[in-house]
Protein backbone atom coordinates (compact mmCIF):
# COMPACT_ATOMS: atom_id res chain seq x y z
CA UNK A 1 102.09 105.16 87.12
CA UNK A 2 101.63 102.69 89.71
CA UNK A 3 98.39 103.40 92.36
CA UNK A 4 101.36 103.17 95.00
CA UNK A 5 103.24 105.66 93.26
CA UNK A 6 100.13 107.66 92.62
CA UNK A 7 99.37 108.16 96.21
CA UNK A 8 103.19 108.51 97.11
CA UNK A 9 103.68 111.12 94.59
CA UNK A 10 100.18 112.91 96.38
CA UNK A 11 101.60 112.48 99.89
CA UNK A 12 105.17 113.80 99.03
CA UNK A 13 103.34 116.72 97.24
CA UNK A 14 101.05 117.49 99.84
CA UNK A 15 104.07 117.63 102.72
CA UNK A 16 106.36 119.63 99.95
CA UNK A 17 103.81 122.15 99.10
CA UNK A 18 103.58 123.01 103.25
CA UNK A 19 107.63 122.43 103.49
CA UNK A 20 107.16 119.78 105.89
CA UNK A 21 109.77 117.17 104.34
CA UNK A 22 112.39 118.62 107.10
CA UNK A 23 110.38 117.25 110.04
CA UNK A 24 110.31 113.65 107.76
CA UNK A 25 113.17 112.37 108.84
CA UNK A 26 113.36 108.91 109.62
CA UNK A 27 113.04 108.51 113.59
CA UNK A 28 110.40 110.84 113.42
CA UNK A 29 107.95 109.43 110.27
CA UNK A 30 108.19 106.01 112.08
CA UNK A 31 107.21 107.45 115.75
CA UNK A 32 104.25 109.33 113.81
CA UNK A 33 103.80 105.95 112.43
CA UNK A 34 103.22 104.53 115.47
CA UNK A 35 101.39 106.82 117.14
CA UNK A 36 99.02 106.24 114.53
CA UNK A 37 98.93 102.54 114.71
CA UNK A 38 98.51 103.43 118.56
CA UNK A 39 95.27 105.95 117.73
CA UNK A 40 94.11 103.19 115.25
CA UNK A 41 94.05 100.53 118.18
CA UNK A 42 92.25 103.05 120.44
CA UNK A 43 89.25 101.69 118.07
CA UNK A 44 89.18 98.85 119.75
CA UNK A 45 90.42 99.39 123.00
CA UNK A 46 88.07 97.84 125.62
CA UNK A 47 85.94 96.50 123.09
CA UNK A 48 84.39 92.86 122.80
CA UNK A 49 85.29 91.11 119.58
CA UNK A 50 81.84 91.80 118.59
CA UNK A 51 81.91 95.07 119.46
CA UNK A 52 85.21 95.29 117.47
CA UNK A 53 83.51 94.11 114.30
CA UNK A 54 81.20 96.76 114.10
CA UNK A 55 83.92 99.69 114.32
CA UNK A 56 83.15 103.11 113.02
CA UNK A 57 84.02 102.69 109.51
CA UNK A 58 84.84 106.59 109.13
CA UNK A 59 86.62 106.45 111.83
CA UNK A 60 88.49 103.25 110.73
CA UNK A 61 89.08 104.81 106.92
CA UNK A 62 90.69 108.06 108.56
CA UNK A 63 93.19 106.13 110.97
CA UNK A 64 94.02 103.56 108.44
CA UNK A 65 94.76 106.35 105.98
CA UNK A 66 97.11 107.99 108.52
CA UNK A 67 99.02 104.87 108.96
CA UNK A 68 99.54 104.26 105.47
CA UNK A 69 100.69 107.40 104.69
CA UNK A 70 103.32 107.81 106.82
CA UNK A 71 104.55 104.30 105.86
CA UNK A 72 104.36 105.09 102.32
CA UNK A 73 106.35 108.10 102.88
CA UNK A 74 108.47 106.54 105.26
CA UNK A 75 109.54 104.30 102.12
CA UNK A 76 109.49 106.94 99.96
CA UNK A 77 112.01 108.32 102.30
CA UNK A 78 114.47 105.57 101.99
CA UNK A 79 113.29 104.57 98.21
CA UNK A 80 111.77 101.35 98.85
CA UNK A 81 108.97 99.42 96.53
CA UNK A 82 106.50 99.05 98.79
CA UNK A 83 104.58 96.32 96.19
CA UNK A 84 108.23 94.73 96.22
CA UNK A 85 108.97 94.65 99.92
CA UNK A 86 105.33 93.54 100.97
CA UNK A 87 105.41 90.85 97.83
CA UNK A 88 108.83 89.92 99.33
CA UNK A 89 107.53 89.69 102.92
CA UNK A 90 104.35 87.25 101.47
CA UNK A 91 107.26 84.87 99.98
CA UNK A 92 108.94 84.40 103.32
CA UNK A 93 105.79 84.11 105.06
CA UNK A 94 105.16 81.60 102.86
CA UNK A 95 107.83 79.50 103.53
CA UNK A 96 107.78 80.03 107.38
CA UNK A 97 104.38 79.39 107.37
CA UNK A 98 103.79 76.37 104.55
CA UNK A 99 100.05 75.81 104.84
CA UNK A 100 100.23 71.79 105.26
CA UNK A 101 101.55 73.11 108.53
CA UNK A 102 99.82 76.71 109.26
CA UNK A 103 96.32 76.50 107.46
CA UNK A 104 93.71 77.02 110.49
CA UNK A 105 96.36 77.67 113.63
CA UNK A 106 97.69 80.91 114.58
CA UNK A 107 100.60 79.32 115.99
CA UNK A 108 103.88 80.71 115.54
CA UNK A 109 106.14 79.57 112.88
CA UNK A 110 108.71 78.24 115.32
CA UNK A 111 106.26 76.32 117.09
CA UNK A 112 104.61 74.90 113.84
């Protein structure tokens, strides 16, 4: 078993074992989603970049985990391969971003 699949399989058991897959529906796993991208950004929030790169790593680990679980389980939910979508999003970030043209800039693809 995959680590992916090992954690999805721990996250699904976890919500199934406390009957919470009929809240998991998908509206509501991606505004949980958000709301912990939202309480993962609150990290930074009025920070300098310096200050930024000295985050509270526990703090950091525990919001990170929250957003990756309800991704994972908001793939779970529609049976996605999260190593094949993300390996598919790399490819087409590759060729929107070919690094003759992107290596060093963080301009935009369209503006490349």
């Amino acid at each position: 078993m995959s680590e992916i699949l090992e954690i999805t399989k721990a996250l699904v058991d976890f919500r199934d074992e406390r009957d919470w897959k009929q809240f998991h529906d998908t509206k509501n796993l991606a505004i949980a989603l958000s709301i912990e991208v939202a309480e993962l950004n609150e990290l930074f929030l009025w920070k300098t970049t310096k200050e930024s790169e000295e985050v509270d790593l526990k703090r950091l680990k525990e919001e990170l985990a929250d957003v990756f679980a309800y991704a994972f389980l908001l793939a779970e939910k529609h049976k996605l391969d999260v190593k094949q979508i993300v390996l598919d999003k790399i490819a087409r970030n590759a060729e929107k971003y070919p690094v003759e043209k992107a290596k060093g800039t963080a301009t935009k693809y369209t503006e490349l």
